[in-house]
N, C-alpha and C. Protein backbone atom coordinates (compact mmCIF):
# COMPACT_ATOMS: atom_id res chain seq x y z
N UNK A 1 61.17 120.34 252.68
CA UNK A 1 61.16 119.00 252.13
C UNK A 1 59.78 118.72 251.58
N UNK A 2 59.81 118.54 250.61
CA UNK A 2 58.35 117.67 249.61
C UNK A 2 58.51 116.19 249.22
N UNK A 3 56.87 116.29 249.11
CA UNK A 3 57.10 114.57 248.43
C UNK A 3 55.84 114.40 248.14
N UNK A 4 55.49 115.25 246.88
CA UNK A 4 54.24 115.47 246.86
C UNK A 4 53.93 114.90 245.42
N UNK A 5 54.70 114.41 244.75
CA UNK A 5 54.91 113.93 242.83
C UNK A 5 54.39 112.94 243.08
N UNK A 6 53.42 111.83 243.48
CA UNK A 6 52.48 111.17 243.20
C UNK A 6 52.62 109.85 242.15
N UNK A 7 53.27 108.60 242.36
CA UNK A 7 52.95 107.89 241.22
C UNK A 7 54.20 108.36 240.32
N UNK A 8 55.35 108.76 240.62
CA UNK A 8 56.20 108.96 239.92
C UNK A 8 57.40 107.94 239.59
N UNK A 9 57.44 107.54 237.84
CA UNK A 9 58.59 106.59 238.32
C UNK A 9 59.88 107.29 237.96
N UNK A 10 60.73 106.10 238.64
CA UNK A 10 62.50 106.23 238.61
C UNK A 10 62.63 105.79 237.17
N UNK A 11 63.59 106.35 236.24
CA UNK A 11 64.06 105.88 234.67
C UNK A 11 65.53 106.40 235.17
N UNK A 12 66.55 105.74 234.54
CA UNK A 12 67.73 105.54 234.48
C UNK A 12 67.67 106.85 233.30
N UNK A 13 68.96 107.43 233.24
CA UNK A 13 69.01 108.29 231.77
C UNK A 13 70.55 108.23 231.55
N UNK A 14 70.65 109.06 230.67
CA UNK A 14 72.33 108.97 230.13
C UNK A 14 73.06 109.61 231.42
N UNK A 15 72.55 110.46 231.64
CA UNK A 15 73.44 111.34 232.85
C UNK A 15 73.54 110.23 234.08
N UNK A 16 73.08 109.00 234.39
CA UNK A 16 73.23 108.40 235.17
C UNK A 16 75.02 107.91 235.29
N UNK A 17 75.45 108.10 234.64
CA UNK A 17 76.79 106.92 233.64
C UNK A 17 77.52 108.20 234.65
N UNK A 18 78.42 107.98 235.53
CA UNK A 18 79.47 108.34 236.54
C UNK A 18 80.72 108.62 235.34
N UNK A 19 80.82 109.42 234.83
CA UNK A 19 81.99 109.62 233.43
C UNK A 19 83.53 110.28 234.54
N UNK A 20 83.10 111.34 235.53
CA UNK A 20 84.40 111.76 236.44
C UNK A 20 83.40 111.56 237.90
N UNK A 21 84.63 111.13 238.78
CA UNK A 21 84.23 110.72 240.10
C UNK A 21 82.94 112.21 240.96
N UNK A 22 84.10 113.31 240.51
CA UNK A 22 83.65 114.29 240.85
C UNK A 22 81.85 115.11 240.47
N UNK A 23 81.43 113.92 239.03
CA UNK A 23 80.05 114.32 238.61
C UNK A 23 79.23 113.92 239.68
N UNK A 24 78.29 114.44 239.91
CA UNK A 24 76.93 114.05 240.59
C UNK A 24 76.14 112.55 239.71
N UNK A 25 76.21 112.09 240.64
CA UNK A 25 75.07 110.93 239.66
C UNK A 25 73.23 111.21 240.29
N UNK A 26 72.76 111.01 239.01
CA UNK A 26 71.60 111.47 238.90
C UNK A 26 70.30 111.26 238.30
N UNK A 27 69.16 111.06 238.84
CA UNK A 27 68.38 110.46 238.06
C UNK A 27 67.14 111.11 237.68
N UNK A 28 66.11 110.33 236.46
CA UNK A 28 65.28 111.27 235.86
C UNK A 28 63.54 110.71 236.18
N UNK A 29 63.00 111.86 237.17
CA UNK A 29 61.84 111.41 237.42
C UNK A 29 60.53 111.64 236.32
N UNK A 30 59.77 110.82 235.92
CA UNK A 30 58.77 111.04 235.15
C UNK A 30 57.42 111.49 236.34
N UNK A 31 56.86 112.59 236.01
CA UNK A 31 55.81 112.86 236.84
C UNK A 31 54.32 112.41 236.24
N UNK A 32 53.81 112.50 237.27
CA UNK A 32 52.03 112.07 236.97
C UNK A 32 51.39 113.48 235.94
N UNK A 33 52.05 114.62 235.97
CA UNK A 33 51.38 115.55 234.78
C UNK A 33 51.93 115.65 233.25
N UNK A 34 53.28 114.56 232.91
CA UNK A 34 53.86 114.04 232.05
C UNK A 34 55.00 114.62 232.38
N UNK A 35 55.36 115.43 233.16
CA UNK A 35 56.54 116.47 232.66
C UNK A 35 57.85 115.29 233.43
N UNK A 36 59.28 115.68 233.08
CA UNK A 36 60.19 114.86 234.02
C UNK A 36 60.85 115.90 234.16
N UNK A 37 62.06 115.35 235.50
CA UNK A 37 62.70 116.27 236.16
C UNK A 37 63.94 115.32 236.76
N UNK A 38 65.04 116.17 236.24
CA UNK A 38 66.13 115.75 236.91
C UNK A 38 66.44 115.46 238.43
N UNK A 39 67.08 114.68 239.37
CA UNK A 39 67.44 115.00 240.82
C UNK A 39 68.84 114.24 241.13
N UNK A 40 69.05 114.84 241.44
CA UNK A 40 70.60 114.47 242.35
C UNK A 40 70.24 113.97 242.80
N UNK A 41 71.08 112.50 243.18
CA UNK A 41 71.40 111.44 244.27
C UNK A 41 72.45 112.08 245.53
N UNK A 42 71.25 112.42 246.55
CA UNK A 42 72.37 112.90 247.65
C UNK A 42 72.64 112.23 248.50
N UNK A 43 72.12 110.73 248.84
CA UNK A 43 72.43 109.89 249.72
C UNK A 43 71.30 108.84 249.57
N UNK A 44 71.92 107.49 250.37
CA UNK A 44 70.67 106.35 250.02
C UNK A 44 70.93 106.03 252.06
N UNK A 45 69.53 106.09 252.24
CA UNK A 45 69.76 106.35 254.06
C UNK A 45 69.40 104.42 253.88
N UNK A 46 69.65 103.96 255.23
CA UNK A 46 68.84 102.64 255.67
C UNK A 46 68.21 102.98 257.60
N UNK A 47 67.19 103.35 257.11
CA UNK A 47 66.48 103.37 258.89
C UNK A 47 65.75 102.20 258.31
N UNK A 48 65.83 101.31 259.72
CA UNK A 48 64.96 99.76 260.49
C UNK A 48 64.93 98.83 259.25
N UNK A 49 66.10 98.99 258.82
CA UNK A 49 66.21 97.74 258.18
C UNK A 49 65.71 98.16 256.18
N UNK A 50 65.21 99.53 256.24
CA UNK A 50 64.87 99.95 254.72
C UNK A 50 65.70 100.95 254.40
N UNK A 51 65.26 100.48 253.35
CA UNK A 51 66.68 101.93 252.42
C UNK A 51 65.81 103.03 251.72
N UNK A 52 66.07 104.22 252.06
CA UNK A 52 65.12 105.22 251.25
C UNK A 52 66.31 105.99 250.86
N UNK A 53 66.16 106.83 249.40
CA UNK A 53 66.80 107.37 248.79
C UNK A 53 66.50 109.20 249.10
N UNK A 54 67.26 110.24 249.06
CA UNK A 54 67.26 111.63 249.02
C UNK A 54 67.74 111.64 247.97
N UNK A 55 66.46 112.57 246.97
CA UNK A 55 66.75 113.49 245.78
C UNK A 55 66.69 114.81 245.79
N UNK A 56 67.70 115.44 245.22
CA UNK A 56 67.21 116.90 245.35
C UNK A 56 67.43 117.18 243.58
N UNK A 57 65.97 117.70 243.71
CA UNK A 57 65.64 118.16 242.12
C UNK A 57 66.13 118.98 241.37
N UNK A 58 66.52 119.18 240.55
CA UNK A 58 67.46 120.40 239.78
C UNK A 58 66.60 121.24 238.99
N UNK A 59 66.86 122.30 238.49
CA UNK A 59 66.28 122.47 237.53
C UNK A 59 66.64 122.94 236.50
N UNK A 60 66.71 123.36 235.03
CA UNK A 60 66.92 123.19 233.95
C UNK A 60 68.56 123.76 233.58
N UNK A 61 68.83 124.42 234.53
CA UNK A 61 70.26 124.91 234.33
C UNK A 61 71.24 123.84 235.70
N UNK A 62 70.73 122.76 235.98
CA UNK A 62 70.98 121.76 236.67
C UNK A 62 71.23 122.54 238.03
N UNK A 63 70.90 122.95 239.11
CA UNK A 63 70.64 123.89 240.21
C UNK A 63 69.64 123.99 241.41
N UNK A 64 69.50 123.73 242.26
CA UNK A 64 68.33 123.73 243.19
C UNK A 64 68.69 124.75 244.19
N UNK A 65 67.91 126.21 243.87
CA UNK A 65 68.00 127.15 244.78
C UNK A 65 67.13 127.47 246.34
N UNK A 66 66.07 125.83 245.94
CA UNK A 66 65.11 126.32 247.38
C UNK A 66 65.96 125.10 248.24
N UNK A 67 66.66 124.43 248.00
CA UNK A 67 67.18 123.61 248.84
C UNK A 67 66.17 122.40 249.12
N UNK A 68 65.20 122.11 248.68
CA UNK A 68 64.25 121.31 248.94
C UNK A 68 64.78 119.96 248.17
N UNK A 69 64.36 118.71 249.19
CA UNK A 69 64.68 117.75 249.24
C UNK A 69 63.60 116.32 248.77
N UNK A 70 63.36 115.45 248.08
CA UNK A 70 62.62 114.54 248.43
C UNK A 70 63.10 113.11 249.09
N UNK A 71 62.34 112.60 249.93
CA UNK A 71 62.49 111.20 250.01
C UNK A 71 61.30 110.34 249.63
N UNK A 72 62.18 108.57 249.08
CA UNK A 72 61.35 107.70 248.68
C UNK A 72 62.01 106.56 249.52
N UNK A 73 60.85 105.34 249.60
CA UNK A 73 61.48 104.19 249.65
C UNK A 73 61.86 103.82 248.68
N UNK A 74 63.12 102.85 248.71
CA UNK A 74 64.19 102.32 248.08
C UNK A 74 64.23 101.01 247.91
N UNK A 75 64.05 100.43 246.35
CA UNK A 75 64.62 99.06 246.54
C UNK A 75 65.56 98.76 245.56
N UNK A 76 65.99 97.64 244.98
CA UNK A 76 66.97 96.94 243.90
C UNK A 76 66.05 95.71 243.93
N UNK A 77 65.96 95.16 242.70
CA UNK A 77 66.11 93.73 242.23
C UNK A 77 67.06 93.28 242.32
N UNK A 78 67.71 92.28 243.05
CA UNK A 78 69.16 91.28 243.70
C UNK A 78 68.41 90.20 242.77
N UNK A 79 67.47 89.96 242.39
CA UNK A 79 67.77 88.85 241.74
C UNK A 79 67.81 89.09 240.00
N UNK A 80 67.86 90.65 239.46
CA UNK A 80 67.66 90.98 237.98
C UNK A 80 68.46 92.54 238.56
N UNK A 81 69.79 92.98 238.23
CA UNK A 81 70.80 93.87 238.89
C UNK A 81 70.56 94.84 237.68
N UNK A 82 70.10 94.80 236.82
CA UNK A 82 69.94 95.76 235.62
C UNK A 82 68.31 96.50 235.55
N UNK A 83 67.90 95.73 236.17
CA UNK A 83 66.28 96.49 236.15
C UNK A 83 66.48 97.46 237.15
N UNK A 84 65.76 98.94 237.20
CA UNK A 84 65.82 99.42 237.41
C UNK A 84 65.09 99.74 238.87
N UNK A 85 65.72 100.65 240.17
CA UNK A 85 65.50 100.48 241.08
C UNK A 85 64.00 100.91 241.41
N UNK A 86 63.40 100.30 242.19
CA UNK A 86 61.97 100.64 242.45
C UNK A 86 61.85 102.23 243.74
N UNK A 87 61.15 102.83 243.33
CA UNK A 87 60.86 104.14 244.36
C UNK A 87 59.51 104.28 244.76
N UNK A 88 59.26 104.26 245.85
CA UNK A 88 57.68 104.20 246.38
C UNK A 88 57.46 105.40 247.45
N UNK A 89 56.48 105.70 247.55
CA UNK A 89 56.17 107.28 247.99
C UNK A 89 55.84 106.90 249.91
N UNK A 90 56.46 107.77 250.40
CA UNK A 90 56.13 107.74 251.85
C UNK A 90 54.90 108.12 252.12
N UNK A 91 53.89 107.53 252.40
CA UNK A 91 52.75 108.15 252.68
C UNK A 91 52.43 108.85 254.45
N UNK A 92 52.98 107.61 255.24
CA UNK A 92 52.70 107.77 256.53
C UNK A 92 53.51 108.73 257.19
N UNK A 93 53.38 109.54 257.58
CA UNK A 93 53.83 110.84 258.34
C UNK A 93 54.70 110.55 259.39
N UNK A 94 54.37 109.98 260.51
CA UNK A 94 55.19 108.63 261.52
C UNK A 94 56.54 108.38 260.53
N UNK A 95 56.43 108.01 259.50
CA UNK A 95 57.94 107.34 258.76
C UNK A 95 58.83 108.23 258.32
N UNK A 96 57.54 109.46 257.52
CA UNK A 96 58.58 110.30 256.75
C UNK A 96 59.34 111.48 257.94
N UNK A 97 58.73 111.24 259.27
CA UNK A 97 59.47 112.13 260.29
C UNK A 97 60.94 111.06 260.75
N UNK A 98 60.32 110.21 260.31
CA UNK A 98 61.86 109.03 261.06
C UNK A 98 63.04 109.51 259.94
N UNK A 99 62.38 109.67 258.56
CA UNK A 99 63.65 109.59 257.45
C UNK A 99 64.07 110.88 257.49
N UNK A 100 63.39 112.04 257.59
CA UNK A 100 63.71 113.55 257.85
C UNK A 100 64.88 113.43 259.04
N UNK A 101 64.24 113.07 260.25
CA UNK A 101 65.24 113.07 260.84
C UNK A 101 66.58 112.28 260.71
N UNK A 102 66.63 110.70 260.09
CA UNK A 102 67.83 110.05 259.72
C UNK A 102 69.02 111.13 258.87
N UNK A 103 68.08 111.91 257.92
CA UNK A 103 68.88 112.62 257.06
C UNK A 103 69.34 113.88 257.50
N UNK A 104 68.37 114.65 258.85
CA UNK A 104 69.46 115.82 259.13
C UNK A 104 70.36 115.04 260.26
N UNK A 105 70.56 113.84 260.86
CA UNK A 105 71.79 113.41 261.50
C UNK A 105 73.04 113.25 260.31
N UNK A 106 72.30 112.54 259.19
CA UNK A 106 73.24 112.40 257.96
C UNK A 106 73.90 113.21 257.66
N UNK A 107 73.42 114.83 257.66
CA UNK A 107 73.87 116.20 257.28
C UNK A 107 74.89 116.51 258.45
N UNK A 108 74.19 115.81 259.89
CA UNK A 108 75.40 116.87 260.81
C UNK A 108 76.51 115.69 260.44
N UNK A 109 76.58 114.52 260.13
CA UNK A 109 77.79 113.77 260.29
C UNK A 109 78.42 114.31 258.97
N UNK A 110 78.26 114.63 257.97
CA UNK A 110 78.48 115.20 256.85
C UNK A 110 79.17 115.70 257.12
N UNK A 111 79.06 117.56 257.62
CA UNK A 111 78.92 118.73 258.40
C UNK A 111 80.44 118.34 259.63
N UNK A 112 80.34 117.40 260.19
CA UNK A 112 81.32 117.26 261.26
C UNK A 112 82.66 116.86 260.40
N UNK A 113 82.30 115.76 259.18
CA UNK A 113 83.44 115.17 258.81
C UNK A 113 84.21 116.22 258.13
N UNK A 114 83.58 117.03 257.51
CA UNK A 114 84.26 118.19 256.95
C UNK A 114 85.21 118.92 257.91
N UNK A 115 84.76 119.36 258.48
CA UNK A 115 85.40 120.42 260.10
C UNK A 115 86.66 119.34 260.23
N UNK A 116 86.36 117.90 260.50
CA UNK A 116 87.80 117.29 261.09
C UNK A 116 88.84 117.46 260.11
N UNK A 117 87.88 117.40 258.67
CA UNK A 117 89.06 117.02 257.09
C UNK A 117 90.09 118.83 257.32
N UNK A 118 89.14 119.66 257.55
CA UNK A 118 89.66 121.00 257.44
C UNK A 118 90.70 120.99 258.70
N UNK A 119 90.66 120.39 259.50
CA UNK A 119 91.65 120.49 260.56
C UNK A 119 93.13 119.59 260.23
């Protein structure tokens, strides 16, 4: 897991637009060395009351072979629903071990619901 892109913002892009249920929705990070980068939306967690988002980054043939993950804090404008969601970088170590861990419970409930669906 990384979260090392610095000052990076969230931009909405065309691939965001859900066209079949089955697409990934996905968004496009602009980085601090100019370059951007696609990431899958793999879940939006809420530990103590905040919502942080998991991206996993793709890369140019849309694909992530190291399995590496980022998390951000998460917000929405509720009072302007079209502006775009705010993403802020975990700095404190204490937090980003709380969201690491929220998200591999996320994975085993994942992980379990499957096993029951297969039964």
């Amino acid at each position: 897991m990384n979260n090392n892109q610095n000052e990076d913002n969230l931009r909405n892009s065309e691939q965001d637009q859900m066209i079949d249920a089955k697409e990934e929705m996905t968004v496009t990070l602009d980085l601090m060395d100019g370059t951007s980068i696609t990431c899958a939306i793999v879940t939006i967690l809420t530990v103590k009351e905040q919502d942080y988002i998991v991206l996993l980054p793709l890369d140019e043939n849309g694909e992530n072979s190291d399995g590496e993950v980022w998390f951000y804090r998460y917000s929405e404008n509720e009072a302007d629903p079209n502006e775009d969601p705010e993403l802020e970088f975990i700095e404190d170590d204490e937090e980003y071990e709380i969201v690491a861990d929220a998200f591999d419970e996320y994975l085993d409930s994942v992980e379990f619901d499957e096993v029951m669906d297969e039964e």
